[in-house]
N, C-alpha and C. Protein backbone atom coordinates (compact mmCIF):
# COMPACT_ATOMS: atom_id res chain seq x y z
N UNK A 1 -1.46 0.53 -15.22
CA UNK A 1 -2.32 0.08 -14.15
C UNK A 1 -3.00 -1.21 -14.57
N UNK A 2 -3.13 -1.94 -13.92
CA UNK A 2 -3.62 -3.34 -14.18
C UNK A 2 -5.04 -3.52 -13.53
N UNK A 3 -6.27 -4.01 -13.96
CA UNK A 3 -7.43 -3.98 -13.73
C UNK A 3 -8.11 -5.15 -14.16
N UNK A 4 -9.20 -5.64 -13.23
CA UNK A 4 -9.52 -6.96 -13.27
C UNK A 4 -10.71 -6.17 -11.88
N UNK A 5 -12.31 -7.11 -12.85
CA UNK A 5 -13.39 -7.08 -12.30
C UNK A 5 -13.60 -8.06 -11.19
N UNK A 6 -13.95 -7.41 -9.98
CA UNK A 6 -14.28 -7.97 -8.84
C UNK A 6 -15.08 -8.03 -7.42
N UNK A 7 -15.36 -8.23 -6.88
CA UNK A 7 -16.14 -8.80 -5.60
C UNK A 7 -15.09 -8.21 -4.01
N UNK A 8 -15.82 -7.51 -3.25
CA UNK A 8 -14.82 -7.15 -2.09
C UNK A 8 -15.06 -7.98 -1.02
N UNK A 9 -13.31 -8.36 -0.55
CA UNK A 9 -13.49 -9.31 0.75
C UNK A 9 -13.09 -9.25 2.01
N UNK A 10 -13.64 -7.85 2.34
CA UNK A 10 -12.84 -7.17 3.50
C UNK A 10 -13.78 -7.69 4.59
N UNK A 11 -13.00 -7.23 5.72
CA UNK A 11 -13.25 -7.57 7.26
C UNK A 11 -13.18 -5.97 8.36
N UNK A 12 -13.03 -6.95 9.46
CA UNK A 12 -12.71 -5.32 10.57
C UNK A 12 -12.04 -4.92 9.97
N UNK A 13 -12.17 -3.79 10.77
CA UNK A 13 -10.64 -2.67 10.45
C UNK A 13 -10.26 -2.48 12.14
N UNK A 14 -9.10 -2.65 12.38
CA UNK A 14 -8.57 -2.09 13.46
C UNK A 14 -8.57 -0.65 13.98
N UNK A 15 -8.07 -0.33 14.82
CA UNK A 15 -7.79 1.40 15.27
C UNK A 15 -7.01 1.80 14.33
N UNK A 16 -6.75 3.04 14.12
CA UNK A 16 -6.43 3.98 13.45
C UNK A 16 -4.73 4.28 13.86
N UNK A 17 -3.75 4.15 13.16
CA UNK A 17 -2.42 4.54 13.78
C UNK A 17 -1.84 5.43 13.14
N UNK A 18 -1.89 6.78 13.88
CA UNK A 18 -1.07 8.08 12.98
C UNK A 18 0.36 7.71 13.28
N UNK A 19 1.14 8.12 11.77
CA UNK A 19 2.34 8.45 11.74
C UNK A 19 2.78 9.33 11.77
N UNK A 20 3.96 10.13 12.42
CA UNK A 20 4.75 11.47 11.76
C UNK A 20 3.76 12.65 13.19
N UNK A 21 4.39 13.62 12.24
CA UNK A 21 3.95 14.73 13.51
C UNK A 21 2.80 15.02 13.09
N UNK A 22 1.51 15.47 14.66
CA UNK A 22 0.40 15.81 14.31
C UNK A 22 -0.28 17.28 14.89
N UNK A 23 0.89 17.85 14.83
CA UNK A 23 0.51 19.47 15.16
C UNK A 23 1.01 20.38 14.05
N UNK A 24 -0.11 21.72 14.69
CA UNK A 24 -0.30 22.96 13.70
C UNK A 24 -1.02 22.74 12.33
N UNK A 25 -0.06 23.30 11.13
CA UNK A 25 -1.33 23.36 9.84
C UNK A 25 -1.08 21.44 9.16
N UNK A 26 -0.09 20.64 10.00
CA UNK A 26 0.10 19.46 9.35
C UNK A 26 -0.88 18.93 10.07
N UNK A 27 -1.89 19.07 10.78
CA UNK A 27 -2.38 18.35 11.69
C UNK A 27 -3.29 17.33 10.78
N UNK A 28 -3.98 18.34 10.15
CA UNK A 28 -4.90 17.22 9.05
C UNK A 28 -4.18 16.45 7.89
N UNK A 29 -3.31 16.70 7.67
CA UNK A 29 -2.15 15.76 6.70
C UNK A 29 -1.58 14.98 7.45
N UNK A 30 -1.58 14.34 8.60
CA UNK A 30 -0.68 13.66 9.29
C UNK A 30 -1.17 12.10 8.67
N UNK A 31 -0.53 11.75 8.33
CA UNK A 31 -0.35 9.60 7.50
C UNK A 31 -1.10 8.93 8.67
N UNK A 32 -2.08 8.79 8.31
CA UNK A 32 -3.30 7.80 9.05
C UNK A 32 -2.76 5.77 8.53
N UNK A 33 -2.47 5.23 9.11
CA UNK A 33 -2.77 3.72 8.38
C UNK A 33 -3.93 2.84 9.35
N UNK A 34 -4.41 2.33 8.07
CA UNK A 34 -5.20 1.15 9.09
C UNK A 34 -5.36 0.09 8.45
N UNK A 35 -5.16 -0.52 9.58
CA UNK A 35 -5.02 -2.68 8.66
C UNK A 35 -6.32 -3.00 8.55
N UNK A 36 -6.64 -3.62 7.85
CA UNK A 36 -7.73 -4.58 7.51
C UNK A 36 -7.55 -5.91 6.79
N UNK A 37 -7.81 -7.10 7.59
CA UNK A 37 -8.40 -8.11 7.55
C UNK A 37 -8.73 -8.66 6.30
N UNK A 38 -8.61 -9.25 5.22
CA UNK A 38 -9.56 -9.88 4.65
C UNK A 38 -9.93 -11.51 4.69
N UNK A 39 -11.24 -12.09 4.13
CA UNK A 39 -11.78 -13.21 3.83
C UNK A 39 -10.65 -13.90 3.44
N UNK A 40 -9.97 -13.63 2.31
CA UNK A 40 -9.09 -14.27 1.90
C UNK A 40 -7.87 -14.16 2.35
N UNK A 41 -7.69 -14.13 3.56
CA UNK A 41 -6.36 -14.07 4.20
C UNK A 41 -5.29 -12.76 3.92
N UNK A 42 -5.31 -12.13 3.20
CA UNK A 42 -4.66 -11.35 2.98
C UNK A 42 -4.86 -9.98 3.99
N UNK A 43 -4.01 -9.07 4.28
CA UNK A 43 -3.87 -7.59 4.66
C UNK A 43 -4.08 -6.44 3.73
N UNK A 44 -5.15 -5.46 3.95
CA UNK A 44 -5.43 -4.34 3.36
C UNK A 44 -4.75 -3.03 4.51
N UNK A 45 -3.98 -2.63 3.81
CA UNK A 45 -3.45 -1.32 4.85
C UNK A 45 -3.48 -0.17 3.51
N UNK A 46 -4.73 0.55 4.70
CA UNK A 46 -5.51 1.67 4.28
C UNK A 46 -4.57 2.72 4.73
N UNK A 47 -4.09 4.04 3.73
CA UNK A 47 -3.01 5.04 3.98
C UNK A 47 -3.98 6.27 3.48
N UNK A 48 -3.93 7.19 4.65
CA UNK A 48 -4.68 8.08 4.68
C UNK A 48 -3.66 9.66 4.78
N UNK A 49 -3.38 10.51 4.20
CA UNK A 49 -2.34 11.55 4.94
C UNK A 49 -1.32 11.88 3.40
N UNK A 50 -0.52 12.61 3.79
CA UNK A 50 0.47 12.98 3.34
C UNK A 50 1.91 11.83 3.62
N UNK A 51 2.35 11.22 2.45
CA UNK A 51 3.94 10.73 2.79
C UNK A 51 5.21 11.46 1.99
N UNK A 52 5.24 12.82 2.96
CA UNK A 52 6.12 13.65 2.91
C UNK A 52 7.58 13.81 3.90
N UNK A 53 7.67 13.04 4.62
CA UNK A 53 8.81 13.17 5.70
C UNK A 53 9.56 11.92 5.94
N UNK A 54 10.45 11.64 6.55
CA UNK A 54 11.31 10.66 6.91
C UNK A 54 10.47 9.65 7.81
N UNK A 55 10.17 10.67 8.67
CA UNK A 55 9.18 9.84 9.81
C UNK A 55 7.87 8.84 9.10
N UNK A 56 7.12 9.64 8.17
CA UNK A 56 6.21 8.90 7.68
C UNK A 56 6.26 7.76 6.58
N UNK A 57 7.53 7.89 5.65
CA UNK A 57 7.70 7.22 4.84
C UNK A 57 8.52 5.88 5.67
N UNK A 58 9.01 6.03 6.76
CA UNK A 58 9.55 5.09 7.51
C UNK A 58 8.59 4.51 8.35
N UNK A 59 7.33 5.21 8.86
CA UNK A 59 6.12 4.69 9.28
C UNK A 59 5.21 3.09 8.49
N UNK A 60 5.19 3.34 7.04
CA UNK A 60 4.55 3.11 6.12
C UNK A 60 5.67 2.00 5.98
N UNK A 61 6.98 2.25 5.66
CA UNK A 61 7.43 0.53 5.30
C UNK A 61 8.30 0.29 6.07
N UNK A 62 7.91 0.50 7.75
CA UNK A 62 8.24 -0.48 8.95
C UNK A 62 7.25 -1.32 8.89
N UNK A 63 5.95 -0.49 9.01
CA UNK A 63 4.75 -1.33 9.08
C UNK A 63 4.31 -2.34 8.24
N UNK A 64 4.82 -2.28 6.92
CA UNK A 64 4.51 -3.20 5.91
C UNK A 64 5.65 -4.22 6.18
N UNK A 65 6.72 -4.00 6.29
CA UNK A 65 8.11 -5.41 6.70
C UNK A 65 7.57 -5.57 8.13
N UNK A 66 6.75 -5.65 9.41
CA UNK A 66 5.98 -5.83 10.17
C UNK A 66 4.91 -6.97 9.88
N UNK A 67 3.85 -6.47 8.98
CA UNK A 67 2.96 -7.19 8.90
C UNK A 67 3.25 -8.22 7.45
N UNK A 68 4.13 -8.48 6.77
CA UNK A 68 4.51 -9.28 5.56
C UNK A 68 5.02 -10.36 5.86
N UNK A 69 5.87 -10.50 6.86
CA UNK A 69 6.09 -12.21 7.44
C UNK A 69 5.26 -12.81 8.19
N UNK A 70 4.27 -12.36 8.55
CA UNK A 70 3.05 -13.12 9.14
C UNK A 70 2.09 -13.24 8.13
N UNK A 71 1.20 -12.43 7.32
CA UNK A 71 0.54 -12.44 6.20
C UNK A 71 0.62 -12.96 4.93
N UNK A 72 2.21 -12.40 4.57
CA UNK A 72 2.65 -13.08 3.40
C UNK A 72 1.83 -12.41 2.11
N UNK A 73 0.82 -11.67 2.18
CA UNK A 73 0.45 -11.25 0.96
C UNK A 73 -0.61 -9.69 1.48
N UNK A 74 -0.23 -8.57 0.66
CA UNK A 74 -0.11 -7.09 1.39
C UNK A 74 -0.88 -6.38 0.42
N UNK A 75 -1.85 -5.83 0.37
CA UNK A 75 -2.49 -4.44 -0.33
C UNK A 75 -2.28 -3.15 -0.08
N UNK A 76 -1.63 -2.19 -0.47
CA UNK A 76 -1.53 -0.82 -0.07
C UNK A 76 -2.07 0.07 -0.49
N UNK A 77 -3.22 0.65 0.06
CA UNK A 77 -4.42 0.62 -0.52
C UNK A 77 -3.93 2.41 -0.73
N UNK A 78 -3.66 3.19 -1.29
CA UNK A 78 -3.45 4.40 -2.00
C UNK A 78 -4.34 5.33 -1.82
N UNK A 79 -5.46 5.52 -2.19
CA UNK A 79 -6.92 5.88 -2.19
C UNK A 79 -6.86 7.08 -1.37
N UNK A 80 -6.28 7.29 -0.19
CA UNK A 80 -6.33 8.43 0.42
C UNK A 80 -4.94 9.34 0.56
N UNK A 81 -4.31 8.97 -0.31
CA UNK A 81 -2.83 9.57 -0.28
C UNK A 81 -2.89 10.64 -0.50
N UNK A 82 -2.77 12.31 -0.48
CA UNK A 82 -2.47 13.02 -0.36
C UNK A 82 -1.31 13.60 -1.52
N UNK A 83 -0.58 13.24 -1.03
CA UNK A 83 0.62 13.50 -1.77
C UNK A 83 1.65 12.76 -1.38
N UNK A 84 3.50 12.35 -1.89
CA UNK A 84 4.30 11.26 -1.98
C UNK A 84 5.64 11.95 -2.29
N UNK A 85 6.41 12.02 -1.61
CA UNK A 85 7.51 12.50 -2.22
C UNK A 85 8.85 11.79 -2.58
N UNK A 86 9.89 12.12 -2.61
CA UNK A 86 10.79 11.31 -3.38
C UNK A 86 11.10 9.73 -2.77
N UNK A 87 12.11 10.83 -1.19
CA UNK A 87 11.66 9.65 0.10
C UNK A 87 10.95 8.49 0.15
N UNK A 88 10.11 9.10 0.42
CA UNK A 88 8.30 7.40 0.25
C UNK A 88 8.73 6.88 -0.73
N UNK A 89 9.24 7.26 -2.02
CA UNK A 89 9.22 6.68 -2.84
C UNK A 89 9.99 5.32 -2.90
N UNK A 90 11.41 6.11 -2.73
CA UNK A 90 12.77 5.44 -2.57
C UNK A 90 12.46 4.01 -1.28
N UNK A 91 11.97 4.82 -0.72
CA UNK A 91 11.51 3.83 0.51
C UNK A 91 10.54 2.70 0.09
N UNK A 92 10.26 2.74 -0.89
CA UNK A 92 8.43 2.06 -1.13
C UNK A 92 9.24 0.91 -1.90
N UNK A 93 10.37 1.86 -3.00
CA UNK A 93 11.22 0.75 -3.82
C UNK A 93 11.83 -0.37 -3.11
N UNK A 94 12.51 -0.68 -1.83
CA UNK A 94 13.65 -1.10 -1.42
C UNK A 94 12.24 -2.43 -0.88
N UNK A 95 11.38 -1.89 -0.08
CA UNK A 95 10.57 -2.18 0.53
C UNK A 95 9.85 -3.19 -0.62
N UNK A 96 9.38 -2.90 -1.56
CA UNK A 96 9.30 -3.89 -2.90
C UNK A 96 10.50 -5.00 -3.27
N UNK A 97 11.27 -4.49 -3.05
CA UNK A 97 12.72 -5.42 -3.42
C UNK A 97 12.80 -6.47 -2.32
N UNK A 98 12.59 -5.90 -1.48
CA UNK A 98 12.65 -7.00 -0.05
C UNK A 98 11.69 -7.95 0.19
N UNK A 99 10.71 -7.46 -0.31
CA UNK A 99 9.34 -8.13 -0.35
C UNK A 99 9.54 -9.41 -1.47
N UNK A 100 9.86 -8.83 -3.04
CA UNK A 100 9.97 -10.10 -3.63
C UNK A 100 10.87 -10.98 -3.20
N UNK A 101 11.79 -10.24 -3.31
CA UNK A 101 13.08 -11.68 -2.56
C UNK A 101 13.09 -12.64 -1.26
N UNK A 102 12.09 -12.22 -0.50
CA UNK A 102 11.68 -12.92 0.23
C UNK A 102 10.00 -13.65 -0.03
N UNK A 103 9.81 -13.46 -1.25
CA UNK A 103 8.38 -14.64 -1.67
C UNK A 103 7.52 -13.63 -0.99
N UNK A 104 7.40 -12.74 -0.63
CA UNK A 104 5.99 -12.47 -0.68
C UNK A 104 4.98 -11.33 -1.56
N UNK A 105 3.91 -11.46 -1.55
CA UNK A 105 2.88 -10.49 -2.68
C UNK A 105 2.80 -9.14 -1.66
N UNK A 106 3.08 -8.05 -2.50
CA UNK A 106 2.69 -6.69 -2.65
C UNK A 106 2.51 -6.09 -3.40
N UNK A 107 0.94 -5.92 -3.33
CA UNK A 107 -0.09 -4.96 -4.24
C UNK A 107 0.26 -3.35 -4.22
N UNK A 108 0.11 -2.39 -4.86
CA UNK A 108 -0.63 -1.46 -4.62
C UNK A 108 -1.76 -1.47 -5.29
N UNK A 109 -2.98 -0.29 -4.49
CA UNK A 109 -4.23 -0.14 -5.13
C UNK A 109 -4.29 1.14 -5.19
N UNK A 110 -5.21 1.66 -6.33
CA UNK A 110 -6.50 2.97 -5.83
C UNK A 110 -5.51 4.07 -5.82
N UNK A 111 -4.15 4.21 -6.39
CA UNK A 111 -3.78 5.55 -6.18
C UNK A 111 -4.41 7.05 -6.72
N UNK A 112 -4.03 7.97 -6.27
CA UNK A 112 -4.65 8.88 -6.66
C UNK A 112 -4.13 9.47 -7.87
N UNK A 113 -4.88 10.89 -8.63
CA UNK A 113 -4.62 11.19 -9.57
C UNK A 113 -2.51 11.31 -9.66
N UNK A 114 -2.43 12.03 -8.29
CA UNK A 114 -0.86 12.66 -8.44
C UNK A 114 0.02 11.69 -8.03
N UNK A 115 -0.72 10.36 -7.30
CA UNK A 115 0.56 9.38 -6.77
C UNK A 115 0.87 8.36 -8.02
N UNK A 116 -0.32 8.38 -9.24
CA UNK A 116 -0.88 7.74 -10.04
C UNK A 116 0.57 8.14 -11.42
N UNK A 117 0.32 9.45 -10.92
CA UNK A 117 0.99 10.38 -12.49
C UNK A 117 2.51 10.02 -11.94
N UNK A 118 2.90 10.76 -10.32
CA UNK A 118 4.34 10.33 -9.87
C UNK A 118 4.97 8.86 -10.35
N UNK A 119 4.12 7.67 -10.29
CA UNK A 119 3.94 6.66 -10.34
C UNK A 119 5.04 6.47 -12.08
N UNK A 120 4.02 7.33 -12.90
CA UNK A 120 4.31 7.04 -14.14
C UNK A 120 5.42 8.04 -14.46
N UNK A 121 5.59 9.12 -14.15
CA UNK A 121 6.66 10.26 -14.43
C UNK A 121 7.99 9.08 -13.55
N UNK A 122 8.20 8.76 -13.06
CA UNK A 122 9.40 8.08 -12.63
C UNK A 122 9.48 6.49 -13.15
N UNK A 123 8.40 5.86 -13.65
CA UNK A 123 8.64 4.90 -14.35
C UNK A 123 8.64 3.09 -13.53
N UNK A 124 8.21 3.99 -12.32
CA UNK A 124 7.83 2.99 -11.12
C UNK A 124 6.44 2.06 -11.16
N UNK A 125 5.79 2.62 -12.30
CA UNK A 125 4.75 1.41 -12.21
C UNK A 125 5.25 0.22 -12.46
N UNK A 126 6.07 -0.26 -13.30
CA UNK A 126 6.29 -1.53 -13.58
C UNK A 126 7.61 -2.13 -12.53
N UNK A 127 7.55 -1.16 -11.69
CA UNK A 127 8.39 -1.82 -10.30
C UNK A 127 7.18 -2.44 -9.20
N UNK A 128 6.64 -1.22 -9.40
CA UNK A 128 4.81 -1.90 -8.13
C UNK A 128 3.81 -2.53 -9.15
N UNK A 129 3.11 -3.45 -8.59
CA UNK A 129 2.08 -4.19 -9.14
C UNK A 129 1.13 -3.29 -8.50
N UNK A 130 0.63 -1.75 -9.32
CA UNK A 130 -0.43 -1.07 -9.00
C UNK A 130 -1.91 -1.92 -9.59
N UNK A 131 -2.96 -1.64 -9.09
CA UNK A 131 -4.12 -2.00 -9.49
C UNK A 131 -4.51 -0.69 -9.13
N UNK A 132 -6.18 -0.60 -9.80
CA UNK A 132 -7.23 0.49 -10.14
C UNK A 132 -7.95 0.56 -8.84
N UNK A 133 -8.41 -0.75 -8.22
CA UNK A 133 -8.96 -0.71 -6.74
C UNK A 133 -8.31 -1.89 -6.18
N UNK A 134 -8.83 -1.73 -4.88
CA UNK A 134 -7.96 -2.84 -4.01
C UNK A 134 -8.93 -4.22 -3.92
N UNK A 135 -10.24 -3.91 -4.53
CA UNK A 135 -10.56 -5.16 -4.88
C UNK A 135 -10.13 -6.01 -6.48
N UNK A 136 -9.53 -4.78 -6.96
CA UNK A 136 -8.79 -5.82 -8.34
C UNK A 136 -7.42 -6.27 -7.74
N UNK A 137 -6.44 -5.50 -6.77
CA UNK A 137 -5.47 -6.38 -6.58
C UNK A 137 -5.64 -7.74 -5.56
N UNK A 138 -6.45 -7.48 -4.98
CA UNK A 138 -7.23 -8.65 -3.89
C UNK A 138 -7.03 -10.21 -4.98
N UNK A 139 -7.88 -9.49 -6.07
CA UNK A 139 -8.22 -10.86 -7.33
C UNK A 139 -7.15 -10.46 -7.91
N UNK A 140 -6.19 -9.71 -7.97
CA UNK A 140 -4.84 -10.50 -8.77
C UNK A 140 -4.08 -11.99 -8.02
N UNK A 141 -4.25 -10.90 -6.69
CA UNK A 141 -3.67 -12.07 -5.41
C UNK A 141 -4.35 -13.57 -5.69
N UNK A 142 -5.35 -13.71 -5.93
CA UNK A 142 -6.08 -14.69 -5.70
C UNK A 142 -5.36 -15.37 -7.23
N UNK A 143 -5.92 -14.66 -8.26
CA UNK A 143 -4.93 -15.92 -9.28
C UNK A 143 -3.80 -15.93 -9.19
N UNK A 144 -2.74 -15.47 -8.46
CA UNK A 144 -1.37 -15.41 -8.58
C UNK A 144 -0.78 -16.71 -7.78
N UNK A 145 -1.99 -16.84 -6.68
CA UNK A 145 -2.10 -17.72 -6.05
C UNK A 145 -2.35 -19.37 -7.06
N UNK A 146 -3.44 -19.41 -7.85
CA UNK A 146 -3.80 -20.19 -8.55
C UNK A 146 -2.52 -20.67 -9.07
N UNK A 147 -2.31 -20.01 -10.09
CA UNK A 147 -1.14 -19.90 -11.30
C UNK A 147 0.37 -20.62 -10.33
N UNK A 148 0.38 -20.42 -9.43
CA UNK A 148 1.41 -20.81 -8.67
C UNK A 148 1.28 -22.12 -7.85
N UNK A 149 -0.03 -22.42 -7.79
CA UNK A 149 -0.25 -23.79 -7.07
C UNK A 149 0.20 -25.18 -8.23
């Protein structure tokens, strides 16, 4: 995990967009996302729910190849994840691959203890540029930016 002290530069947050199905005992696990805005130009998309299904893990990186050619630089802010299964995963990879090869920045932030450990039991951290909070990947963004000008 990569960590760097910082300052938060968030904005609105939009409405709330559930993914995946939201009835019976999944009702409260259903994949919440919400975009947010920042100061520094960048997109914070806040993931709230379980990414356990086809539907949701396809929710999560439509929406990110959606909002990445207009933004150009993406936070996925972890923090409320639930749980992640292979799927999301596989999906999260390709979705990273596509992202660099087409020039643009994607963060993750803030995962939780088990998306944190999945993270490391498969060896995928050093495929995602995880950070500790989404205001340290915010300020990675920002010198990556530097370093590149």
């Amino acid at each position: 995990m990569k960590s760097d002290n910082s300052a938060s530069a968030g904005a609105a947050r939009p409405a709330r967009m559930p993914v995946g199905p939201a009835h019976g005992a999944r009702a409260n696990k259903v994949l919440v996302l919400t975009l947010e805005a920042t100061v520094s130009g960048a997109i914070v998309l806040h993931c709230q729910g379980s990414v356990i299904s086809r539907s949701e893990a396809r929710g999560l990186t439509s929406l990110i190849a959606e909002v990445l050619p207009t933004a150009h630089r993406l936070v996925v802010d972890l923090a409320g994840v639930i749980s992640l299964d292979s799927g999301a995963l596989g999906e999260l990879v390709v979705t990273q691959m596509w992202a660099e090869a087409a020039g643009y920045i994607l963060k993750f932030s803030s995962p939780t203890d088990s998306v944190r450990q999945l993270f490391e039991a498969t060896n995928l951290e050093s495929v995602f540029d995880v950070h500790w909070t989404t205001e340290d990947a915010l300020d990675a963004m920002q010198l990556d930016q530097l370093h590149s000008a």
